[in-house]
Protein backbone atom coordinates (compact mmCIF):
# COMPACT_ATOMS: atom_id res chain seq x y z
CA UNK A 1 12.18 23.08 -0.27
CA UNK A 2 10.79 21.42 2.88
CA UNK A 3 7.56 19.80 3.00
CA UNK A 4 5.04 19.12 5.61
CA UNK A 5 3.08 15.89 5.76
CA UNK A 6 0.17 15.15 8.05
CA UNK A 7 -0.20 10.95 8.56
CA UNK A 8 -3.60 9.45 10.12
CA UNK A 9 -3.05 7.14 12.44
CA UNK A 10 -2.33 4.03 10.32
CA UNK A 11 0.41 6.01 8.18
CA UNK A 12 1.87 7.15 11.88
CA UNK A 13 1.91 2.97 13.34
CA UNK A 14 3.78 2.22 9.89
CA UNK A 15 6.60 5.06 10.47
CA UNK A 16 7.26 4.03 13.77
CA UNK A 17 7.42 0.22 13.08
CA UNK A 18 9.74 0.73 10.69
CA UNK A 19 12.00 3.31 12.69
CA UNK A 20 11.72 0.70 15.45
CA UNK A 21 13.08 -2.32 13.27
CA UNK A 22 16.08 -0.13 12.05
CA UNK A 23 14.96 -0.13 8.49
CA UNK A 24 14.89 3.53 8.21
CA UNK A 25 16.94 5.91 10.68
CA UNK A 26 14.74 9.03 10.29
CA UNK A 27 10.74 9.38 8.71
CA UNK A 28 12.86 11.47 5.85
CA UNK A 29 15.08 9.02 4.86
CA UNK A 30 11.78 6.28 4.94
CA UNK A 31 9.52 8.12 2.82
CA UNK A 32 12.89 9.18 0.73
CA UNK A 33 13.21 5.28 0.32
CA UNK A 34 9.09 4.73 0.05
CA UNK A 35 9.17 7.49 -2.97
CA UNK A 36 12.46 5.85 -4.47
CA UNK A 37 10.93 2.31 -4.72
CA UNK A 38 7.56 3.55 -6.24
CA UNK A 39 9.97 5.49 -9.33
CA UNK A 40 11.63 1.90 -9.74
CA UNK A 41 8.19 0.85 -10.48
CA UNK A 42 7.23 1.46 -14.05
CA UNK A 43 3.78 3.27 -14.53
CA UNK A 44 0.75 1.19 -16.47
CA UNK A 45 -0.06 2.57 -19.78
CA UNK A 46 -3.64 3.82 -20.86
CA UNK A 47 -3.63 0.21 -22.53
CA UNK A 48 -2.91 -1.70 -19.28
CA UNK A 49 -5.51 -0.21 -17.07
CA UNK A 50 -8.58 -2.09 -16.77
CA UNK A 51 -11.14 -1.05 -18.73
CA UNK A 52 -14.64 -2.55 -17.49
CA UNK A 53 -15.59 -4.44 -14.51
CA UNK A 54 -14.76 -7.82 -15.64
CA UNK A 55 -11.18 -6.51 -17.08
CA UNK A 56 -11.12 -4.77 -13.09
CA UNK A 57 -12.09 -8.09 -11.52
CA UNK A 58 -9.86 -10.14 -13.30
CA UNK A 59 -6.94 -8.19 -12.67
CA UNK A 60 -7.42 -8.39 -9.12
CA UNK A 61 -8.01 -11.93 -9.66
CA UNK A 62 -4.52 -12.49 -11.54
CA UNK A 63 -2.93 -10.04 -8.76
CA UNK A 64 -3.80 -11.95 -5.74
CA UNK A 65 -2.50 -15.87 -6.51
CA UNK A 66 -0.88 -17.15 -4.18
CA UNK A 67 -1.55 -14.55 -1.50
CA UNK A 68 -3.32 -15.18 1.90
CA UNK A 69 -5.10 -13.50 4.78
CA UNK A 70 -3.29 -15.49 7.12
CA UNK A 71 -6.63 -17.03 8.55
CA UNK A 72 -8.32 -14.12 8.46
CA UNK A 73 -11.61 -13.77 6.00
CA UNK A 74 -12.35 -11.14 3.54
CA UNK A 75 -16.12 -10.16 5.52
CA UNK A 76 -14.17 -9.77 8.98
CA UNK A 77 -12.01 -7.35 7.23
CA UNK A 78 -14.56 -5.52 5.28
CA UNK A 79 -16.54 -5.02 8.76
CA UNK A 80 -13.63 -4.36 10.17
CA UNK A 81 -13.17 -1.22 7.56
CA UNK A 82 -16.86 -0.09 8.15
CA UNK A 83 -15.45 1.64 11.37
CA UNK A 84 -13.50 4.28 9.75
């Protein structure tokens, strides 16, 4: 059965950049690929979902070692997301 997706503009850049680096040949086969690698992904139980706050905050916490903004700081981006 075919299906029709409508992408903002963000979802539109990220098909193209990866049609354009020869990842994907066709926006089917990507989001064929996209859907394929979230299944791989096992689904958190009612236990492993955060509960409160503090459970939220330090998951987010434990998620984010060792990643960076590249430079960038958190209020630039937050501003940054007050456009849209």
């Amino acid at each position: 059965m075919p299906l029709t997706l409508t992408l903002d503009s963000y979802g539109e850049q990220l098909v193209a950049q990866h049609l354009r680096s020869g990842r994907s040949h066709s926006p089917e086969q990507l989001v064929t690929r996209a859907l394929e690698s979230l299944s791989d992904q096992p689904e958190p139980s009612q236990s492993q979902k955060p509960k409160t706050v503090e459970e939220a905050a330090a998951h987010i916490r434990h998620s984010r070692k060792g990643m960076t903004l590249g430079g960038l700081k958190s209020k630039d981006l937050i501003h940054a997301g007050h456009k849209y």
